[in-house]
C-alpha atoms as a PDB file:
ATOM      1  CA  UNK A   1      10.437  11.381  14.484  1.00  0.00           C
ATOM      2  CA  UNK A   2       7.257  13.495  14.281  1.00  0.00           C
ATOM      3  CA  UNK A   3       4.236  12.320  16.440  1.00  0.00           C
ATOM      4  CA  UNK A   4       1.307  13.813  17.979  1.00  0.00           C
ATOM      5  CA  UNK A   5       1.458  13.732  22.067  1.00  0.00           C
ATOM      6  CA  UNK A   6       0.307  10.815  23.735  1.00  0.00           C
ATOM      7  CA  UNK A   7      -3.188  11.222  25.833  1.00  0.00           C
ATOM      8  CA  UNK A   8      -2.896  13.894  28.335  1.00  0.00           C
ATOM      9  CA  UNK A   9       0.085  15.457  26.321  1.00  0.00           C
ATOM     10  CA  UNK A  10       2.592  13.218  27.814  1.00  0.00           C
ATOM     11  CA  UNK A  11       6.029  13.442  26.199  1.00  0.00           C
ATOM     12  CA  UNK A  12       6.595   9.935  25.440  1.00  0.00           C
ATOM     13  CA  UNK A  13      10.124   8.867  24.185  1.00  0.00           C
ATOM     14  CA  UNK A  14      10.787   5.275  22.562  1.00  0.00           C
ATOM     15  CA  UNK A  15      13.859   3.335  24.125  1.00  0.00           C
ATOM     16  CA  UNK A  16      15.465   0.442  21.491  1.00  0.00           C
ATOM     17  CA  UNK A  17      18.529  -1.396  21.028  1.00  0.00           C
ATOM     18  CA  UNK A  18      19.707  -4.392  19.907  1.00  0.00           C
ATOM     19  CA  UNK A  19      20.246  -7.327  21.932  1.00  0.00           C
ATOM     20  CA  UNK A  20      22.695  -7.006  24.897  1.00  0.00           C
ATOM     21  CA  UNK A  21      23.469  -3.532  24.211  1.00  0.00           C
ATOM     22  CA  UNK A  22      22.249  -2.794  27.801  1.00  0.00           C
ATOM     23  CA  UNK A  23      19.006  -1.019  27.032  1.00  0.00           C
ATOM     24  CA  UNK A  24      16.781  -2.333  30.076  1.00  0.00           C
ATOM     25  CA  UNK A  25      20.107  -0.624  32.232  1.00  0.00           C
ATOM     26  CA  UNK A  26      19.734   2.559  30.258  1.00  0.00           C
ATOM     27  CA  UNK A  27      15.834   2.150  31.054  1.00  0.00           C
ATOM     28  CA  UNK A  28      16.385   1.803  34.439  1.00  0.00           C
ATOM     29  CA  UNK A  29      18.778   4.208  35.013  1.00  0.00           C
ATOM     30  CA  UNK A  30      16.497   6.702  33.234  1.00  0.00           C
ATOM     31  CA  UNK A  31      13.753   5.506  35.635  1.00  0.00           C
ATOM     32  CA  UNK A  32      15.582   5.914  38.554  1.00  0.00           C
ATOM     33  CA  UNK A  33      16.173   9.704  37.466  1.00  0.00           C
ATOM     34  CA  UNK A  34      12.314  10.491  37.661  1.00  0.00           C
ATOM     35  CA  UNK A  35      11.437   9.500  34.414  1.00  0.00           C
ATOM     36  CA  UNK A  36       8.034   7.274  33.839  1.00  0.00           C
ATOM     37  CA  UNK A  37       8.689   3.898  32.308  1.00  0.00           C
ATOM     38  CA  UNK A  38       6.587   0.934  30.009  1.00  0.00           C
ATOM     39  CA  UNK A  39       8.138  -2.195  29.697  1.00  0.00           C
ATOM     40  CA  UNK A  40       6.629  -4.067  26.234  1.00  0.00           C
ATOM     41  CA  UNK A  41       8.626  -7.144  27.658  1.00  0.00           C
ATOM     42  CA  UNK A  42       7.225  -6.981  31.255  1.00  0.00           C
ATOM     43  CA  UNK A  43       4.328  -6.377  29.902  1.00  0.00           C
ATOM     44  CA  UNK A  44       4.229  -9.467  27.397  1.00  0.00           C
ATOM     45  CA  UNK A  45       5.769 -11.661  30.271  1.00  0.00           C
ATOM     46  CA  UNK A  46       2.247 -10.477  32.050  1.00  0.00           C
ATOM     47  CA  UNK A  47       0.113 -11.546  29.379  1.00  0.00           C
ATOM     48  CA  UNK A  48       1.768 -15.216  28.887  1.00  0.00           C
ATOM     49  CA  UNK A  49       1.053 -16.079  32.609  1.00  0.00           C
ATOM     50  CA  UNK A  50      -1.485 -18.997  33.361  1.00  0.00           C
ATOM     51  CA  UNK A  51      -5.311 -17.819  33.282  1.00  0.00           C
ATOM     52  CA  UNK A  52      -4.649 -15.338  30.896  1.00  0.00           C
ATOM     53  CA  UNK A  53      -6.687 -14.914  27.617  1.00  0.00           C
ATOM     54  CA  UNK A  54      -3.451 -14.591  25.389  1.00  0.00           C
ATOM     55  CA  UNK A  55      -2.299 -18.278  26.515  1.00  0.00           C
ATOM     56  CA  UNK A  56      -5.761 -19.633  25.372  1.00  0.00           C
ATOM     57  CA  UNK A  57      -5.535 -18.247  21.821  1.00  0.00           C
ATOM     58  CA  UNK A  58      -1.546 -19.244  21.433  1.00  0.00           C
ATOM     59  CA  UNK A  59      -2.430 -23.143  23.170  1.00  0.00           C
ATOM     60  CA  UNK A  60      -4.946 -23.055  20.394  1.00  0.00           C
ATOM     61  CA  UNK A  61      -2.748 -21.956  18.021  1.00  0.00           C
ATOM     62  CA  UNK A  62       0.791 -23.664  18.578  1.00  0.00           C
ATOM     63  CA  UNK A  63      -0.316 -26.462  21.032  1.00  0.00           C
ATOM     64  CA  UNK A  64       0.318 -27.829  24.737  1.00  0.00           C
ATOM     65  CA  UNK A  65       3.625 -28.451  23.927  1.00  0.00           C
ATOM     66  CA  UNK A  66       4.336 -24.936  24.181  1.00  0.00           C
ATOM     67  CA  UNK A  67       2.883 -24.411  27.639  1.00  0.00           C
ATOM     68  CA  UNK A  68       4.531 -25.256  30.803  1.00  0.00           C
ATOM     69  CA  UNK A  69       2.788 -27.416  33.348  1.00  0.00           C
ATOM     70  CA  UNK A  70       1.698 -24.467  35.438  1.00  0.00           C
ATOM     71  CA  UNK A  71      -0.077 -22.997  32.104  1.00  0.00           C
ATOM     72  CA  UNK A  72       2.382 -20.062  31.523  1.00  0.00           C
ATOM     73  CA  UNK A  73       3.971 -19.993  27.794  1.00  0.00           C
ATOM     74  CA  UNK A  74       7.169 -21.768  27.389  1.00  0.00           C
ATOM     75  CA  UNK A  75       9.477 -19.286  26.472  1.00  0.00           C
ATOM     76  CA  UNK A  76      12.392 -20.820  25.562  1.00  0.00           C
ATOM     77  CA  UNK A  77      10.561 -23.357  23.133  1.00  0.00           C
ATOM     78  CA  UNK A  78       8.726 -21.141  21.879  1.00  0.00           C
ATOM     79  CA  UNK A  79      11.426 -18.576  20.969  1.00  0.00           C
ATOM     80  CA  UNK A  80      13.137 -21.486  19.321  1.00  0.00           C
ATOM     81  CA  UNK A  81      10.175 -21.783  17.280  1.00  0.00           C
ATOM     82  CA  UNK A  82       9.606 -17.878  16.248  1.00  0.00           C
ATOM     83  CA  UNK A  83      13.441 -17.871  15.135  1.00  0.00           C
ATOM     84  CA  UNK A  84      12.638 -20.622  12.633  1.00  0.00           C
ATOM     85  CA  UNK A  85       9.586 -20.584  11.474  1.00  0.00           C
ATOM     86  CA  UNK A  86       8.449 -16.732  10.225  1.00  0.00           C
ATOM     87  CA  UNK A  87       4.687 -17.805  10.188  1.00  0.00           C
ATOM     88  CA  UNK A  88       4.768 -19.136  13.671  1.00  0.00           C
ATOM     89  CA  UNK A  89       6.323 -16.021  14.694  1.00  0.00           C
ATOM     90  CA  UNK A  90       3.442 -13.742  12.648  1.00  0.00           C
ATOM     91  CA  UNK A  91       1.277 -15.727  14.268  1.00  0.00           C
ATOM     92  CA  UNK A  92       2.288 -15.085  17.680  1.00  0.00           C
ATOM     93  CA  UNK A  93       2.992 -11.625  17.057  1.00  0.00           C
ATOM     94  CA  UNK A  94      -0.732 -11.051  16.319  1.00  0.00           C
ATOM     95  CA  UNK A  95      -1.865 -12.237  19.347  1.00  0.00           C
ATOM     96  CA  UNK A  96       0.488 -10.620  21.373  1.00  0.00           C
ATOM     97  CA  UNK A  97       0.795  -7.246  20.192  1.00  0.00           C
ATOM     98  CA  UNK A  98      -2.736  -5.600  20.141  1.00  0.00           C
ATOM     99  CA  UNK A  99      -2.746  -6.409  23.926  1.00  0.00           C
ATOM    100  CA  UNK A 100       0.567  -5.252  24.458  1.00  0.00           C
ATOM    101  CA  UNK A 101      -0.015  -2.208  22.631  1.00  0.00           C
ATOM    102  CA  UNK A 102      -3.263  -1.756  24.301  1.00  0.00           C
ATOM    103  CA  UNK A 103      -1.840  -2.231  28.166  1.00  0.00           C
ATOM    104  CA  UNK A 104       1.190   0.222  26.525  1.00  0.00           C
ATOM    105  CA  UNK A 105      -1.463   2.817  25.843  1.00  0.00           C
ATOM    106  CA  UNK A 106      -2.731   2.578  29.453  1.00  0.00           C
ATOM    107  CA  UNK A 107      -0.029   2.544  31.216  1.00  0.00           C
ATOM    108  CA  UNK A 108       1.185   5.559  29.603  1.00  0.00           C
ATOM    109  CA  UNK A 109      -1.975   7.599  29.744  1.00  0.00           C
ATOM    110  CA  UNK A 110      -1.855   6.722  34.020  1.00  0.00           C
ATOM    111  CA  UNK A 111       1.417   7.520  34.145  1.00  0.00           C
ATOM    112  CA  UNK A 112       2.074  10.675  36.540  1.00  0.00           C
ATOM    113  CA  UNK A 113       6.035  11.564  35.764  1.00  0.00           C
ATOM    114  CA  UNK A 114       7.011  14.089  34.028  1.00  0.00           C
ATOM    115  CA  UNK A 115       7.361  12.226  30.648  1.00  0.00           C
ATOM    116  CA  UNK A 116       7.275   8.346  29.820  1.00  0.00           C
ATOM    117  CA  UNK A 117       9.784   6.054  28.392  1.00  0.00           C
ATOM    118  CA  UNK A 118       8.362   3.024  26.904  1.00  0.00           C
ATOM    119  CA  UNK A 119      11.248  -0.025  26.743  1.00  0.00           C
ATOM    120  CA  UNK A 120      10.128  -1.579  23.190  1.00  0.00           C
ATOM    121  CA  UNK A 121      13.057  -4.124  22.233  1.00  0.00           C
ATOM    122  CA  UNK A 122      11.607  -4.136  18.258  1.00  0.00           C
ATOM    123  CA  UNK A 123      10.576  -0.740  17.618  1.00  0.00           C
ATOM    124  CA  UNK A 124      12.562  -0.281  14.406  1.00  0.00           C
ATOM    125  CA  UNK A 125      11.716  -4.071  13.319  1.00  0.00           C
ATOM    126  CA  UNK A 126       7.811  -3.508  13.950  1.00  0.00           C
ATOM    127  CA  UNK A 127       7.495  -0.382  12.976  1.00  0.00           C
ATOM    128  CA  UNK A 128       4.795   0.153  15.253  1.00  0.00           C
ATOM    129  CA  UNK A 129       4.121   3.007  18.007  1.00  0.00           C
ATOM    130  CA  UNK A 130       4.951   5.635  15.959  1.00  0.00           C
ATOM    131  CA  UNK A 131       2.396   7.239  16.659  1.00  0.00           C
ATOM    132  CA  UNK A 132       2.373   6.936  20.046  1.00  0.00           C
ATOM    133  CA  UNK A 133       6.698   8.051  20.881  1.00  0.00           C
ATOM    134  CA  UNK A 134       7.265  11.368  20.140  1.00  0.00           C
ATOM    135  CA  UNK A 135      11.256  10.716  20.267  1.00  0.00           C
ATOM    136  CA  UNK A 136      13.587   7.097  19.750  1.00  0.00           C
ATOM    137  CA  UNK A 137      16.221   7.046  21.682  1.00  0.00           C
ATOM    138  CA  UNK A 138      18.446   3.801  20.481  1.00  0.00           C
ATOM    139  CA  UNK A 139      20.892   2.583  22.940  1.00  0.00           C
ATOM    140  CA  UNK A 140      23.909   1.449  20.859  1.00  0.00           C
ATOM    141  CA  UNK A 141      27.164  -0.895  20.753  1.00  0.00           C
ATOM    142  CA  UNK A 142      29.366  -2.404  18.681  1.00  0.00           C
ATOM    143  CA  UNK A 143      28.100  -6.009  17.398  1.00  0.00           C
ATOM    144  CA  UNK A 144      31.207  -7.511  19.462  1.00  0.00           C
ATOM    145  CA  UNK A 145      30.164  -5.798  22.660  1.00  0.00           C
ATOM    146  CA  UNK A 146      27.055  -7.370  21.786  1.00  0.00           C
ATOM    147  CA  UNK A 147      27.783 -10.806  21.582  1.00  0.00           C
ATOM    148  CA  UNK A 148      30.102 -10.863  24.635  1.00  0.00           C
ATOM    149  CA  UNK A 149      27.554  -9.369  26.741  1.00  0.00           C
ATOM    150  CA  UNK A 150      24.863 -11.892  25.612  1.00  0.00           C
ATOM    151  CA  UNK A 151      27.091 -14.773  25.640  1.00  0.00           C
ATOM    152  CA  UNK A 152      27.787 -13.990  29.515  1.00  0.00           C
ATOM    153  CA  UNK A 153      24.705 -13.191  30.648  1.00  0.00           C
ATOM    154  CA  UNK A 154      23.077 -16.288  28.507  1.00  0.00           C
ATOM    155  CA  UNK A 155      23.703 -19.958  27.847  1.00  0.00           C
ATOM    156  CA  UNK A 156      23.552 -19.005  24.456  1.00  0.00           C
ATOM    157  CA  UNK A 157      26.593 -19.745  21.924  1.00  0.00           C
ATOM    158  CA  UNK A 158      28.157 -17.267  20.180  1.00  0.00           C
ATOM    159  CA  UNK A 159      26.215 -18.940  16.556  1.00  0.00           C
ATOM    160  CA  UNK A 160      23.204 -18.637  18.859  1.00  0.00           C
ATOM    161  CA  UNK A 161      23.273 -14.944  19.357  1.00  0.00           C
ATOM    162  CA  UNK A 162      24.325 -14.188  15.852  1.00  0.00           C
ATOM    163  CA  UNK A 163      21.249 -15.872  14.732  1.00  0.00           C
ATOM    164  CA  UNK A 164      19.124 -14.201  17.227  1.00  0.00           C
ATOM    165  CA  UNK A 165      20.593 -10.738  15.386  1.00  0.00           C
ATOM    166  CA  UNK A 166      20.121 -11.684  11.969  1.00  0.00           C
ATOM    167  CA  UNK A 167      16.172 -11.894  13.325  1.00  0.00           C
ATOM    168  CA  UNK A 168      16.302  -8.154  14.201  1.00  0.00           C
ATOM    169  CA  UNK A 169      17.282  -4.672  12.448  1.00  0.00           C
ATOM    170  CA  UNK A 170      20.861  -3.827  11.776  1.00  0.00           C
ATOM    171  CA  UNK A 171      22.779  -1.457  13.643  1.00  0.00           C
ATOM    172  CA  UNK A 172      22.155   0.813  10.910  1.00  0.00           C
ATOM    173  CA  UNK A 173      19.358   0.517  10.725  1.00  0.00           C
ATOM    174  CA  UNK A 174      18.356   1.128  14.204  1.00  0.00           C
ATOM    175  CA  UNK A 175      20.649   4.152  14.167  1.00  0.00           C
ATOM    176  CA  UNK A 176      18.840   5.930  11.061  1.00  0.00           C
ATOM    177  CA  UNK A 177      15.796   5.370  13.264  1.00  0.00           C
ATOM    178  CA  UNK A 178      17.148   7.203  16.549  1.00  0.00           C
ATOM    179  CA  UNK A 179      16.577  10.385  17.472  1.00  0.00           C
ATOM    180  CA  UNK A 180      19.075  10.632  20.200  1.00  0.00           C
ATOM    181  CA  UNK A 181      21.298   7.714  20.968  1.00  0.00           C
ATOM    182  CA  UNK A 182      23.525   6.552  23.583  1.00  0.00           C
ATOM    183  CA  UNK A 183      26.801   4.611  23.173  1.00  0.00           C
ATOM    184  CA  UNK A 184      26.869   2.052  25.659  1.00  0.00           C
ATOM    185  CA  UNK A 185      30.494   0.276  24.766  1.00  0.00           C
ATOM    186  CA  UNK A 186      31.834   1.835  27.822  1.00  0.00           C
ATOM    187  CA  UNK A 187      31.066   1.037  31.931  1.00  0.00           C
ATOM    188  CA  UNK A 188      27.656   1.551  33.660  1.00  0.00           C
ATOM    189  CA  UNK A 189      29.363   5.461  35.000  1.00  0.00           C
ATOM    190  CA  UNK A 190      29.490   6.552  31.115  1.00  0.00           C
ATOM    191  CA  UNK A 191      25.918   5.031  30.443  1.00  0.00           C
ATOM    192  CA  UNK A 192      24.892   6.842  33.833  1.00  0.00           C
ATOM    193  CA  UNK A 193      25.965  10.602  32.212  1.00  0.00           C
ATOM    194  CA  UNK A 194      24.733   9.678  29.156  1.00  0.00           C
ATOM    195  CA  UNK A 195      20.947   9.123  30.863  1.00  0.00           C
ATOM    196  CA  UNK A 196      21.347  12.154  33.032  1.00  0.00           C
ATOM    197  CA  UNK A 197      22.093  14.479  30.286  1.00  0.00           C
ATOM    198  CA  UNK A 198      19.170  13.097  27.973  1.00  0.00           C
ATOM    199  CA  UNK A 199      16.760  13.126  31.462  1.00  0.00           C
ATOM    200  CA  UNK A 200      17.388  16.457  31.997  1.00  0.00           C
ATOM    201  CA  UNK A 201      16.661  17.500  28.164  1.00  0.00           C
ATOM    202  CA  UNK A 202      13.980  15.499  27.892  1.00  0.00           C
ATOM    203  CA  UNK A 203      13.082  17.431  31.273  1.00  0.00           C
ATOM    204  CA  UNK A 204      13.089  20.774  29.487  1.00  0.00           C
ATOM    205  CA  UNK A 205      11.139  19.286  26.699  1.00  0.00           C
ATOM    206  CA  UNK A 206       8.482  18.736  28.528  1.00  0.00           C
ATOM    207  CA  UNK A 207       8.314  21.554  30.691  1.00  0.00           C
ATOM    208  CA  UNK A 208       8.451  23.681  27.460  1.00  0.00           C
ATOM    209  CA  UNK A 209       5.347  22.147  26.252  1.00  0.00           C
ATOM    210  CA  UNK A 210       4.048  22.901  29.681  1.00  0.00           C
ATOM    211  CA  UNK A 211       3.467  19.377  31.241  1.00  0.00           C
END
C-alpha cells in the first residue's frame, strides 16, 4: 500500500481481520510491545455513549427504540438492523465515520510511540484510511477457526456468524489487501512471535525514516 506519512511522519500501520480471527489480541499484543495503538471500535463505542452528539443525529434518524434507557445506542438492536437493512446501515455509517475518522486522526497525530497501529475491523470493506496507513497488516484464519471462535465467545449461532461474514470482505479479499499478515489458526505463543517479529520490523521502519 503506498501512502504519504501521517502528521508528524508517524509510521502508521492498518490492523484488519475478519471476525474472530483474534485481531484485537494481535492489537494488543503489538501494544504491549511498545507499539502506539487506535481503536475505531473503542472509539465508536465512545461516540454512542449518552450526551454525545452522534446519539442525537442516529435517535433522529432510527428512533428511541434504538437507544437504551440510559441514552447510549443499543447495540445489539441496532446491529440487527445494519445486517438487514443496507440503507439503515449507510445511514449509520455516515454519521459515525467522519467522527471516527476525525478522533482517528487525533489520536494518531498525539500519539508519542514509535509508530501507530490503528485497529480498523472494515478497512478492506470501507475502503477508507488509505491515506492515512502506510502498511495493512491482516490478521488471518481459516473461516472454521472463525466460526468456532465466535460461536464461543458469543451467543451467536453458527447461521448467525455466517451471516455476519457474508456482511464483510472475503478472506481473499482481505488477503490481496495485506501487506504483511499473520496466521492466527494456531495458540496465543505463535500469534505472540508473529507480533514480535513484525514489531521489531516495523521498528526498523521507522527508525529508517528517522522517527
Amino acid at each position: 500500500m503506498v501512502a504519504s506519512r501521517a502528521p508528524g511522519g508517524k509510521l502508521v500501520i492498518g490492523v484488519t481481520g475478519g471476525i474472530g480471527s483474534g485481531k484485537s489480541t494481535a492489537a494488543r499484543l503489538f501494544a504491549e510491545s511498545g507499539a502506539g495503538l487506535v481503536d475505531t471500535d473503542a472509539i465508536a463505542l465512545a461516540l454512542t455513549q449518552p450526551g454525545q452528539p452522534a446519539m442525537r443525529e442516529i435517535t433522529q434518524r432510527f428512533g428511541a427504540k434504538y437507544v437504551t434507557p440510559s441514552g447510549a445506542l443499543d447495540r445489539p438492536r441496532m446491529r440487527e438492523r445494519a445486517f438487514s437493512d443496507p440503507e439503515a446501515k449507510r445511514a449509520l455509517e455516515g454519521i459515525l465515520h467522519p467522527r471516527i475518522r476525525a478522533e482517528v486522526a487525533e489520536q494518531v497525530k498525539a500519539a508519542q510511540a514509535p509508530y501507530v497501529l490503528v485497529l480498523i475491523p472494515l478497512l478492506v470493506e470501507t475502503g477508507g484510511y488509505r491515506d492515512l496507513v502506510e502498511r495493512v497488516v491482516v490478521v488471518d484464519v481459516d473461516e472454521e477457526v472463525q466460526i468456532a471462535r465466535t460461536m464461543a465467545r458469543s451467543a451467536l449461532s453458527a447461521d448467525q456468524v455466517h451471516a455476519i461474514m457474508r456482511t464483510q470482505a472475503s478472506r481473499e479479499r482481505r488477503l490481496a489487501a495485506a501487506d504483511d499478515i499473520i496466521d492466527n489458526n494456531g495458540d496465543l505463543e505463535a500469534l505472540r512471535i508473529q507480533v514480535l517479529a513484525l514489531h521489531g520490523r516495523y521498528l526498523q521502519m521507522a527508525n529508517a525514516a528517522g522517527l
